[in-house]
PDB file of N, CA and C in Angstrom:
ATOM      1  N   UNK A   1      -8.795   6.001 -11.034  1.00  0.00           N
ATOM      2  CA  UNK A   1      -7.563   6.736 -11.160  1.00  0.00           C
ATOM      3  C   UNK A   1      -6.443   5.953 -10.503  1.00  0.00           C
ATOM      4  N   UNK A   2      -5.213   6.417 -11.104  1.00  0.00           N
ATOM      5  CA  UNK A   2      -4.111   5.614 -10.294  1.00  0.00           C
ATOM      6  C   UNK A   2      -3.411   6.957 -10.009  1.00  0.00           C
ATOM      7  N   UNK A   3      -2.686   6.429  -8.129  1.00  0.00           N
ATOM      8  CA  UNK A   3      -2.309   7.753  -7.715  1.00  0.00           C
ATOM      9  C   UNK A   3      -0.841   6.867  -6.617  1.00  0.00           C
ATOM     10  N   UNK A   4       0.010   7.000  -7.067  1.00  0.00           N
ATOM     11  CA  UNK A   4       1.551   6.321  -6.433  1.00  0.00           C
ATOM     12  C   UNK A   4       2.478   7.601  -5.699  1.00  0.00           C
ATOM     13  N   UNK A   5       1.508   8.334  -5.375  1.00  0.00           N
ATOM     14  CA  UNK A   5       1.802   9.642  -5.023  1.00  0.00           C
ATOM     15  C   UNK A   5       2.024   9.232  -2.894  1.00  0.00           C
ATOM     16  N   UNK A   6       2.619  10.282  -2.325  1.00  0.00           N
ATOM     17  CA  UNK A   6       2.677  10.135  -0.817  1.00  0.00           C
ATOM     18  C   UNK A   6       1.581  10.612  -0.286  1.00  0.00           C
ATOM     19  N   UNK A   7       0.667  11.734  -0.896  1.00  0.00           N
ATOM     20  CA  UNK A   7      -0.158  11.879   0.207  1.00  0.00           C
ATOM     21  C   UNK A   7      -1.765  11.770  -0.726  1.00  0.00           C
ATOM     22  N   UNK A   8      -2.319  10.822  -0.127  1.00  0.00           N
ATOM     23  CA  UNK A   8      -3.603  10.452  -1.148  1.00  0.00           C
ATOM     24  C   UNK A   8      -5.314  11.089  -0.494  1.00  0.00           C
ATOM     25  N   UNK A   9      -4.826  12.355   0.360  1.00  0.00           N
ATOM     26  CA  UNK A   9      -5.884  12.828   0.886  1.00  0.00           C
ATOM     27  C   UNK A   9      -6.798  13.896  -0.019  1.00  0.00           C
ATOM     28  N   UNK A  10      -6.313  13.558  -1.059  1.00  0.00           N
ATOM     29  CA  UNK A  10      -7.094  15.080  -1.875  1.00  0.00           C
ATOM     30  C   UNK A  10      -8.197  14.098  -3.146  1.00  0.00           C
ATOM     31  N   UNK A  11      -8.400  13.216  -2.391  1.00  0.00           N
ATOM     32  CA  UNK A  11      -9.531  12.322  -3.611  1.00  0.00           C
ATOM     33  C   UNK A  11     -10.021  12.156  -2.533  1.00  0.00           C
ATOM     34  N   UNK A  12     -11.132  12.541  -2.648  1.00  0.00           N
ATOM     35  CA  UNK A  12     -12.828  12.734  -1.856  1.00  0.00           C
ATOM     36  C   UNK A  12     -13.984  12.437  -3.295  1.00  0.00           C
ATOM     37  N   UNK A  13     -14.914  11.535  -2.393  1.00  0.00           N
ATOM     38  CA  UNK A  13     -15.957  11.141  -2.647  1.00  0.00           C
ATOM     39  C   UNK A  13     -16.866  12.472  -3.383  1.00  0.00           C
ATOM     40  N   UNK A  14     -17.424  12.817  -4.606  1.00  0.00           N
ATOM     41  CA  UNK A  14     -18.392  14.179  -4.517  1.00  0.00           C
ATOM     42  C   UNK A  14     -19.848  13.847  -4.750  1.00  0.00           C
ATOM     43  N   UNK A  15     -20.080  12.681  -4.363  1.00  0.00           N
ATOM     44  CA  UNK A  15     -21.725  12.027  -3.948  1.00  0.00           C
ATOM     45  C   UNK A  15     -21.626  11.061  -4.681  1.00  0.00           C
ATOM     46  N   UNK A  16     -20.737  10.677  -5.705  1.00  0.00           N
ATOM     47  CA  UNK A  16     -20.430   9.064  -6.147  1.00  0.00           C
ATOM     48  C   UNK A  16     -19.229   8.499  -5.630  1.00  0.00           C
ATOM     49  N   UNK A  17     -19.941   6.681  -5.720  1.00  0.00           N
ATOM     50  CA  UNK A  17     -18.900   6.029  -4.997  1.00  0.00           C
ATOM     51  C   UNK A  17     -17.498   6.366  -6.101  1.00  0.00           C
ATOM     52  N   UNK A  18     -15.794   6.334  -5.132  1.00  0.00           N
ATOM     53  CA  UNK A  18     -14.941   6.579  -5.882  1.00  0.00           C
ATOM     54  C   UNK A  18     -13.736   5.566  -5.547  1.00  0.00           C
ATOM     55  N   UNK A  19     -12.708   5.172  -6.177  1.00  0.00           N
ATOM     56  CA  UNK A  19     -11.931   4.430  -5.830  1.00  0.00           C
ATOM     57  C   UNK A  19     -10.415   4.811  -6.846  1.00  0.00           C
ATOM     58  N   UNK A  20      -9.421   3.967  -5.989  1.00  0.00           N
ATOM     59  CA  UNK A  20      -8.163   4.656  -6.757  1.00  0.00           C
ATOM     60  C   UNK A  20      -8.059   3.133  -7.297  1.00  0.00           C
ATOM     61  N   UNK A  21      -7.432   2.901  -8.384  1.00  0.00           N
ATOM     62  CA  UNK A  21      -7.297   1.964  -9.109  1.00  0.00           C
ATOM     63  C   UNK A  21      -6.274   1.162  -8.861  1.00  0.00           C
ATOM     64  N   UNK A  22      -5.258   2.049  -8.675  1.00  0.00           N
ATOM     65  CA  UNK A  22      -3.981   1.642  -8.050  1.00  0.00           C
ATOM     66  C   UNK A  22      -3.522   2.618  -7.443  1.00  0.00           C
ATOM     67  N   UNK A  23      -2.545   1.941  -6.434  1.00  0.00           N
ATOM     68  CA  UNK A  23      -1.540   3.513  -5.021  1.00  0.00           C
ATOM     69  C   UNK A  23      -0.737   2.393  -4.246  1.00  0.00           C
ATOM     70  N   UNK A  24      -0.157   2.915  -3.500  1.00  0.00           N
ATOM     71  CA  UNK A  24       1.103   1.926  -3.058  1.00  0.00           C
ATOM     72  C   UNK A  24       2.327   2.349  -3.929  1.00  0.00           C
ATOM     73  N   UNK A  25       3.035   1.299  -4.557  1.00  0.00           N
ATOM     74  CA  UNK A  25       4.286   1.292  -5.292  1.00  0.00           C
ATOM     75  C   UNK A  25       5.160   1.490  -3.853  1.00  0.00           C
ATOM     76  N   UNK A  26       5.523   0.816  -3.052  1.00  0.00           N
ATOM     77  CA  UNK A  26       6.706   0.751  -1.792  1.00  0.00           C
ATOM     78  C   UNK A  26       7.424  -0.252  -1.803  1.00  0.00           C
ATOM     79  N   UNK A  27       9.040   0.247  -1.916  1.00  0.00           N
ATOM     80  CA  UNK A  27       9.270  -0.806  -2.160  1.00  0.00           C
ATOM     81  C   UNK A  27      10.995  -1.010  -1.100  1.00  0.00           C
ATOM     82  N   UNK A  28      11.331  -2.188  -0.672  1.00  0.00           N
ATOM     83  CA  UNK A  28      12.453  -2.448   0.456  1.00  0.00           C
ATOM     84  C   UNK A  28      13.920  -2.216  -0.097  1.00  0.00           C
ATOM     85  N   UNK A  29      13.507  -2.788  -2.040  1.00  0.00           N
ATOM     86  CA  UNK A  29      14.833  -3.281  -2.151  1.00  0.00           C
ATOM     87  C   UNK A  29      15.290  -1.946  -3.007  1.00  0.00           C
ATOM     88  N   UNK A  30      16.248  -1.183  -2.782  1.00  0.00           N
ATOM     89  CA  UNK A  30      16.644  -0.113  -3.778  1.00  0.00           C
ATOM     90  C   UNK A  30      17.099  -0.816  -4.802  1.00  0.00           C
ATOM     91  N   UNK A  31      17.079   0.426  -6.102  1.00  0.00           N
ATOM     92  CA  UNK A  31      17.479  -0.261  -7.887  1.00  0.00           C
ATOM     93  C   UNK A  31      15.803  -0.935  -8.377  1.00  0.00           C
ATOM     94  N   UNK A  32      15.379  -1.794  -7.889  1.00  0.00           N
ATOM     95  CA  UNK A  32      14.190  -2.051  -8.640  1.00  0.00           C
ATOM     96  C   UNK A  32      13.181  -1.263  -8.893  1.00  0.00           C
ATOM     97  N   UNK A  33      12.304  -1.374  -9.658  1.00  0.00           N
ATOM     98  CA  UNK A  33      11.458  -0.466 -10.074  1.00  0.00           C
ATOM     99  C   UNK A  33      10.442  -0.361  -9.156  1.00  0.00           C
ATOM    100  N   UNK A  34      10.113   0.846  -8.415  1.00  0.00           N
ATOM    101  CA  UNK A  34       9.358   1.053  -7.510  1.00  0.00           C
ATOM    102  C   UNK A  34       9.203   2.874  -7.377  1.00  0.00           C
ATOM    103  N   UNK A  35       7.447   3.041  -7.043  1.00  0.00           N
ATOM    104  CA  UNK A  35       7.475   4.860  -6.751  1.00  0.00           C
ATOM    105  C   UNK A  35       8.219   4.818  -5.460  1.00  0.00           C
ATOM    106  N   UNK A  36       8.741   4.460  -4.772  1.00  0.00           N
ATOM    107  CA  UNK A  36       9.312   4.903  -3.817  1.00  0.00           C
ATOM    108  C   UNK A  36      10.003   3.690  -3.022  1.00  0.00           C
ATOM    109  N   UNK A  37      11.353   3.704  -2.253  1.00  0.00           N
ATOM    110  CA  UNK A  37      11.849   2.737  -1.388  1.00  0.00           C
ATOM    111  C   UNK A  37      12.036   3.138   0.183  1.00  0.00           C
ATOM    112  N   UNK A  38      12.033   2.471   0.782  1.00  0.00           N
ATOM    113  CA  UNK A  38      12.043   2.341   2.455  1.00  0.00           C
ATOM    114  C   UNK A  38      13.306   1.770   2.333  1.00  0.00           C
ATOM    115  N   UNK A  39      13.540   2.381   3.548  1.00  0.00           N
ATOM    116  CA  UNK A  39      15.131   1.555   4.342  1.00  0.00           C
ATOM    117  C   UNK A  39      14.826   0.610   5.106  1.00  0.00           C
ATOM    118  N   UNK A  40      13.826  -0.344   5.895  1.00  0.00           N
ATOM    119  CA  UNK A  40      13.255  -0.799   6.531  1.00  0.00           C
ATOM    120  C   UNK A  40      12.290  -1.725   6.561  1.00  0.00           C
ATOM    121  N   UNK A  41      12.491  -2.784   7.172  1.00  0.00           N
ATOM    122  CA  UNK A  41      11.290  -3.891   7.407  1.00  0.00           C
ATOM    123  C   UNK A  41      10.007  -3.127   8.106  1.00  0.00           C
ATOM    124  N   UNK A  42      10.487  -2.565   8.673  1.00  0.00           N
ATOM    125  CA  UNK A  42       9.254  -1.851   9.222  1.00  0.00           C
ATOM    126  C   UNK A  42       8.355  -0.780   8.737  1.00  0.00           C
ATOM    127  N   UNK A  43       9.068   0.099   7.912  1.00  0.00           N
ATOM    128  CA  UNK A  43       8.479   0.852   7.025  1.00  0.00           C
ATOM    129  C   UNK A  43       7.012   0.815   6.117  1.00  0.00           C
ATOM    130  N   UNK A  44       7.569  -0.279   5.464  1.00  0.00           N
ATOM    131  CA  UNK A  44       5.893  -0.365   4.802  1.00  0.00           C
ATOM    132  C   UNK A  44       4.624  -0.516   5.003  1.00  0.00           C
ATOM    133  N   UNK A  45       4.882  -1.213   6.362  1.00  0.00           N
ATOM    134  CA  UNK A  45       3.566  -1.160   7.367  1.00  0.00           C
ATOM    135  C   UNK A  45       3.045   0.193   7.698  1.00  0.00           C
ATOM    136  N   UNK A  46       4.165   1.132   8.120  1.00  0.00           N
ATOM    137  CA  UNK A  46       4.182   2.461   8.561  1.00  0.00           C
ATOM    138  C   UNK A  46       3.778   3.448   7.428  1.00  0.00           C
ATOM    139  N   UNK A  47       3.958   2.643   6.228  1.00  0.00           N
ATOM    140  CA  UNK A  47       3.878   3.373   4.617  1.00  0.00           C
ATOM    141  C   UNK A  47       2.308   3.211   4.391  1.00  0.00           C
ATOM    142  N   UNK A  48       1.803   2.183   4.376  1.00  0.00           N
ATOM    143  CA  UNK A  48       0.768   1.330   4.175  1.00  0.00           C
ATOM    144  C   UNK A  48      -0.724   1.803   4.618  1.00  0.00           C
ATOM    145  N   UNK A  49      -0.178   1.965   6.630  1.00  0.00           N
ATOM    146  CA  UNK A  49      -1.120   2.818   7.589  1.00  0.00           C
ATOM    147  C   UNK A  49      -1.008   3.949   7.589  1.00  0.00           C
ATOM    148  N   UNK A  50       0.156   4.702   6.848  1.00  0.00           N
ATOM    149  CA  UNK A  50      -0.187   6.625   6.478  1.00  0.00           C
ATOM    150  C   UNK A  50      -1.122   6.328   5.127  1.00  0.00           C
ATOM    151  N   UNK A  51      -1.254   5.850   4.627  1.00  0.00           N
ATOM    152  CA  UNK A  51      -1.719   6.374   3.011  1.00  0.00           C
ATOM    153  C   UNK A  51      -2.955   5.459   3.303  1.00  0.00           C
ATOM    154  N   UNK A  52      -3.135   4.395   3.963  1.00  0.00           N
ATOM    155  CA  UNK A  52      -4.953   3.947   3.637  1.00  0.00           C
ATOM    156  C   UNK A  52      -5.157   4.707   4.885  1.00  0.00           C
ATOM    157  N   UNK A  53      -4.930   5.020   6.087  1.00  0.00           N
ATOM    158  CA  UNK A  53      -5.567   6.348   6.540  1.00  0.00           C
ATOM    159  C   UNK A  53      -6.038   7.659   6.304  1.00  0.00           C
ATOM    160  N   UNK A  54      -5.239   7.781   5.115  1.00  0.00           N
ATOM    161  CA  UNK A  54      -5.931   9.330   4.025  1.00  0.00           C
ATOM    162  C   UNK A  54      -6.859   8.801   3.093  1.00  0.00           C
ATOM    163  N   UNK A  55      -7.493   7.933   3.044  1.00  0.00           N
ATOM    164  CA  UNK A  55      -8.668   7.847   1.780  1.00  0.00           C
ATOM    165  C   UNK A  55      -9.549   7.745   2.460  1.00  0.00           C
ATOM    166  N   UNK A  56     -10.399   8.610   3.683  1.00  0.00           N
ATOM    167  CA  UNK A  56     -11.533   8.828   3.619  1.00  0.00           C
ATOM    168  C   UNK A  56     -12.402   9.515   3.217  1.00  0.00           C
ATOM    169  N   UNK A  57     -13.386   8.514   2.896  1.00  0.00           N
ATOM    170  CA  UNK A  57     -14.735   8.993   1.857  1.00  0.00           C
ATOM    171  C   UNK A  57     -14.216   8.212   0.902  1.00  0.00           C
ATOM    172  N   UNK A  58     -13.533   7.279   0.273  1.00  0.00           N
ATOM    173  CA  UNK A  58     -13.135   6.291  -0.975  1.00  0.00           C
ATOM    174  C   UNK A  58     -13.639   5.391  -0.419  1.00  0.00           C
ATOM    175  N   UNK A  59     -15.076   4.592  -1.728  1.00  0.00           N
ATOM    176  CA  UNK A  59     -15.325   3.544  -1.559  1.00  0.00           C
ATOM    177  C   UNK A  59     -14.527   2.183  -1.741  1.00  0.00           C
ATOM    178  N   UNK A  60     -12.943   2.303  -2.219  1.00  0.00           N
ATOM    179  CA  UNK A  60     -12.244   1.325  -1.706  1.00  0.00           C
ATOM    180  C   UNK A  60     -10.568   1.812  -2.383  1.00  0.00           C
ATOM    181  N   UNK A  61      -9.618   0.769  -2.677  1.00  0.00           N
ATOM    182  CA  UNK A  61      -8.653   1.114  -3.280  1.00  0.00           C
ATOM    183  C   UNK A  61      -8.434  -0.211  -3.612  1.00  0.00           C
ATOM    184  N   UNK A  62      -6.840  -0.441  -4.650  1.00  0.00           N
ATOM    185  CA  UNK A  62      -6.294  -1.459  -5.153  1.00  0.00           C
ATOM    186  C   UNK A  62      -4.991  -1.104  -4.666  1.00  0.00           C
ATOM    187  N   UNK A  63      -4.157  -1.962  -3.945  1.00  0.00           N
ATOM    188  CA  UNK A  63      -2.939  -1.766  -3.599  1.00  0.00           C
ATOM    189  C   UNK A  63      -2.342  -2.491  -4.639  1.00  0.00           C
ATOM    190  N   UNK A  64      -1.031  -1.546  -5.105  1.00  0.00           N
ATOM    191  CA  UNK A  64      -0.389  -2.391  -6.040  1.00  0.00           C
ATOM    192  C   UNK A  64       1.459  -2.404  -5.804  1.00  0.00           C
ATOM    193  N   UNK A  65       1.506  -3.735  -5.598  1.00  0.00           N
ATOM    194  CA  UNK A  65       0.772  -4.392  -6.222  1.00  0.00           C
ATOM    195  C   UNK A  65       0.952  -5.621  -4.621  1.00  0.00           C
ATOM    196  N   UNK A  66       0.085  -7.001  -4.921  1.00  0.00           N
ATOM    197  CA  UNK A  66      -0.075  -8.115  -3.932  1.00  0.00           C
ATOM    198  C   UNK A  66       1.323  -8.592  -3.842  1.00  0.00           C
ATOM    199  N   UNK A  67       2.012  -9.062  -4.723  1.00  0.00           N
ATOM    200  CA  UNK A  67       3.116  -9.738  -4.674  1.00  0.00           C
ATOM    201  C   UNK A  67       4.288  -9.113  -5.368  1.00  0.00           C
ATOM    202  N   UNK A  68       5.810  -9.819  -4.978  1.00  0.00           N
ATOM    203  CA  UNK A  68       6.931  -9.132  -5.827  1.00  0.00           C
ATOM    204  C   UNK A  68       6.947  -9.771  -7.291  1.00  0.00           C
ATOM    205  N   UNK A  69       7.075  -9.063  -8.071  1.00  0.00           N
ATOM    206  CA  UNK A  69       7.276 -10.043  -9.281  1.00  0.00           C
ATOM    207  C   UNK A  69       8.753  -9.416 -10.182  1.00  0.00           C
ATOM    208  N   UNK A  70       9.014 -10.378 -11.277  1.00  0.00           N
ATOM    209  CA  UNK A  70      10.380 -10.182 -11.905  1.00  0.00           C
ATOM    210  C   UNK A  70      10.325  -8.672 -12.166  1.00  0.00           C
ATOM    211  N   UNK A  71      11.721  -7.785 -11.486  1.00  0.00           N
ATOM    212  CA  UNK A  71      11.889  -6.719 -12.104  1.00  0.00           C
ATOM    213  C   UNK A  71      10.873  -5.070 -10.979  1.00  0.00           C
ATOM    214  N   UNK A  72      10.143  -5.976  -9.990  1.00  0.00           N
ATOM    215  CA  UNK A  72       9.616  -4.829  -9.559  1.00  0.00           C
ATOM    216  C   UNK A  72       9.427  -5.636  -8.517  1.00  0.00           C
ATOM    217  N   UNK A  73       9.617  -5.308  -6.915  1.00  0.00           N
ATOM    218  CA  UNK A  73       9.833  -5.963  -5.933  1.00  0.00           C
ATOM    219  C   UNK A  73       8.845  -4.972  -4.861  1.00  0.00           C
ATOM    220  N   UNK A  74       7.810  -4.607  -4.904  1.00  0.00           N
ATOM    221  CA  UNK A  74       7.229  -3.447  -4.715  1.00  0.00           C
ATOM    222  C   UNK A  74       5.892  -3.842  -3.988  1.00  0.00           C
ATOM    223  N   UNK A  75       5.794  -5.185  -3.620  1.00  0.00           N
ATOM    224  CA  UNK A  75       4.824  -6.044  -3.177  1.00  0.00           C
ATOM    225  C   UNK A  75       4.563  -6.139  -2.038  1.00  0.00           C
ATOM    226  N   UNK A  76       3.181  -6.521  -1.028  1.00  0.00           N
ATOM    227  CA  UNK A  76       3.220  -6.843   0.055  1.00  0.00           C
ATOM    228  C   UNK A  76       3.749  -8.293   0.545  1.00  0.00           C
ATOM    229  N   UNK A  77       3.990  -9.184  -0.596  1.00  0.00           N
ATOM    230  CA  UNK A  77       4.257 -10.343   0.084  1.00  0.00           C
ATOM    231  C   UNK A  77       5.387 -10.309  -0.994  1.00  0.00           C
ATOM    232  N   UNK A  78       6.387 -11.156  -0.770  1.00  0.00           N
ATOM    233  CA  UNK A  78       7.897 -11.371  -1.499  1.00  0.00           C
ATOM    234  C   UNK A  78       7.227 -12.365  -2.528  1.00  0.00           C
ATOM    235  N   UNK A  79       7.692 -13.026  -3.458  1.00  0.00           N
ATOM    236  CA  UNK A  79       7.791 -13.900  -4.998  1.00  0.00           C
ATOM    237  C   UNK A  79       7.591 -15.314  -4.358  1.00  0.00           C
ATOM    238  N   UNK A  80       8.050 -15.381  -3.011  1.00  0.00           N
ATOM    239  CA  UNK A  80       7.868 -16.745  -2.421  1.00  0.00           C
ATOM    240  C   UNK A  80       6.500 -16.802  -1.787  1.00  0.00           C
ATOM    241  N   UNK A  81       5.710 -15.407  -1.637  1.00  0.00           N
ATOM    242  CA  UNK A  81       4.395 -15.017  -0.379  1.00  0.00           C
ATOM    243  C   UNK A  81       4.833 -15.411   0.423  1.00  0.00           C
ATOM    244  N   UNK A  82       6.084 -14.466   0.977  1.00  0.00           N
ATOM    245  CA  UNK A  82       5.911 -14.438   2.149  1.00  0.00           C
ATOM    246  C   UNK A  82       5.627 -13.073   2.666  1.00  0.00           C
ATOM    247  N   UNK A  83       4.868 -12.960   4.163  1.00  0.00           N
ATOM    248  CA  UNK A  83       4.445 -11.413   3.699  1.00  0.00           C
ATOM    249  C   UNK A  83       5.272 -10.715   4.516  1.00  0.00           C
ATOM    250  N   UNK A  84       5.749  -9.330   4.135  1.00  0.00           N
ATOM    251  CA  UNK A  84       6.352  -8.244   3.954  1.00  0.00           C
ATOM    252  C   UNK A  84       5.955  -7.713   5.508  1.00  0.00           C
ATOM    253  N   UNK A  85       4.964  -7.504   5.823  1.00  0.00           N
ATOM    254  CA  UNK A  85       4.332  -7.205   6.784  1.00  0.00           C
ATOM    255  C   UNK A  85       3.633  -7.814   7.555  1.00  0.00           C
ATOM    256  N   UNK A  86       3.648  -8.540   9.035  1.00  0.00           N
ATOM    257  CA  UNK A  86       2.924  -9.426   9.997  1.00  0.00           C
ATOM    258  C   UNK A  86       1.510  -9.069   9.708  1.00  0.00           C
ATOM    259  N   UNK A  87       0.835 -10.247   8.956  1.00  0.00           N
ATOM    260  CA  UNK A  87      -0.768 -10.135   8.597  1.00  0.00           C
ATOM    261  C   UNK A  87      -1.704  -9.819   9.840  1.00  0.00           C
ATOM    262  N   UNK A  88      -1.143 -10.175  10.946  1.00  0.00           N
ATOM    263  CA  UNK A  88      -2.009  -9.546  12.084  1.00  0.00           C
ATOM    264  C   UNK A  88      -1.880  -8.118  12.015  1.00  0.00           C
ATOM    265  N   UNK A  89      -0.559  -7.548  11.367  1.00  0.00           N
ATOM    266  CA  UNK A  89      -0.475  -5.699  11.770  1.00  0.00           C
ATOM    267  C   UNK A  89      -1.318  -5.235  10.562  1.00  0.00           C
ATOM    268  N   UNK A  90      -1.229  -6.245   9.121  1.00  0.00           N
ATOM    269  CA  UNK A  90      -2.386  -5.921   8.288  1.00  0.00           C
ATOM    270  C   UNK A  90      -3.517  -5.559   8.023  1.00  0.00           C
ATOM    271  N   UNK A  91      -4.342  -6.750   9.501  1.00  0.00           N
ATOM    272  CA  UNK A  91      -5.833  -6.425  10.263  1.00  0.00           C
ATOM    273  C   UNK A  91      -5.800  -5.340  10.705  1.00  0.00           C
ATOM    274  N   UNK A  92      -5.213  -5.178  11.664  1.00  0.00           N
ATOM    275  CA  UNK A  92      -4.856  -3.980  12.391  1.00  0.00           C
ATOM    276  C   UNK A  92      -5.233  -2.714  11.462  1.00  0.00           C
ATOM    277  N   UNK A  93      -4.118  -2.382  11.127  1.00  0.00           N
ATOM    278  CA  UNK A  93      -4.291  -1.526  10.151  1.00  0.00           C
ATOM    279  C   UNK A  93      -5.820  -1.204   9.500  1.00  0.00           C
ATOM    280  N   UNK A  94      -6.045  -2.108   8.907  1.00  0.00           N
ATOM    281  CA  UNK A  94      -7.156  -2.676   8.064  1.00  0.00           C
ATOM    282  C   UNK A  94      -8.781  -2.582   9.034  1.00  0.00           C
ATOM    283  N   UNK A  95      -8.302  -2.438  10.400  1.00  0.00           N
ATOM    284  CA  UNK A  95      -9.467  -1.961  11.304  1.00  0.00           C
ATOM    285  C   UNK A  95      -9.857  -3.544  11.535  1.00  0.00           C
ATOM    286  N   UNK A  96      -9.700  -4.028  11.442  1.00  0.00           N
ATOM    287  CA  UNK A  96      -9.767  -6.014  11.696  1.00  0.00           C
ATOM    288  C   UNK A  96      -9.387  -6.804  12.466  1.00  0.00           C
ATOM    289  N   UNK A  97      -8.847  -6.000  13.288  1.00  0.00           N
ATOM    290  CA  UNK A  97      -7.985  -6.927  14.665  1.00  0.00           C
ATOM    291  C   UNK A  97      -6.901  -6.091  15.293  1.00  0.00           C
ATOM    292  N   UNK A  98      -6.425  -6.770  16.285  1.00  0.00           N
ATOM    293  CA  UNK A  98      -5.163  -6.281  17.045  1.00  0.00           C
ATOM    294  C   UNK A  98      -3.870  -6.188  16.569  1.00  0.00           C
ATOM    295  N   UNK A  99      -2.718  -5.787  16.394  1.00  0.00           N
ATOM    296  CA  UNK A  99      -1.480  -5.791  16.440  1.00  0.00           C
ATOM    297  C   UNK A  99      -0.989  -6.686  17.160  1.00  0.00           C
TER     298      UNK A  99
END
């Protein structure tokens, strides 16, 4: 399933593995095509760690999307990769390391 929705706590596991196909859509720059924009560099991190903190019991997700591309700027890393968010706060997040 794809779910670009704010709160992704209502998809639970019901004894098969389950996954969202796509979720995310956050995006910095207003006007481009995106489910939703932040005012803030800091935001999407903050966007990122509310919504993969509500999928427990999901055997995984697809953030969408990895990069910005023409026309939708909605990416964790900008068109150049650079990333959007300090890859250490990524781990973090991600249960992988420190902040």
């Amino acid at each position: 399933m794809h779910d670009y929705g704010s709160d992704l706590s209502g998809h639970r596991s019901t004894g098969r593995p389950l996954w969202i196909g796509e979720c995310g859509g956050i995006s910095l720059e207003p006007g481009d095509f995106a489910y939703r924009t932040v005012g803030s560099s800091e935001e999407p991190a903050g966007e990122y760690a509310r919504l993969v903190g509500s999928l427990d019991g999901l055997a995984g997700f697809v953030w969408a999307q990895l990069t910005d591309v023409e026309g939708e700027l909605n990416g964790l890393l900008t068109c150049e990769r650079i990333p959007k968010v300090r890859p250490e706060k990524m781990r973090a997040i991600n249960g992988r390391g420190a902040a």
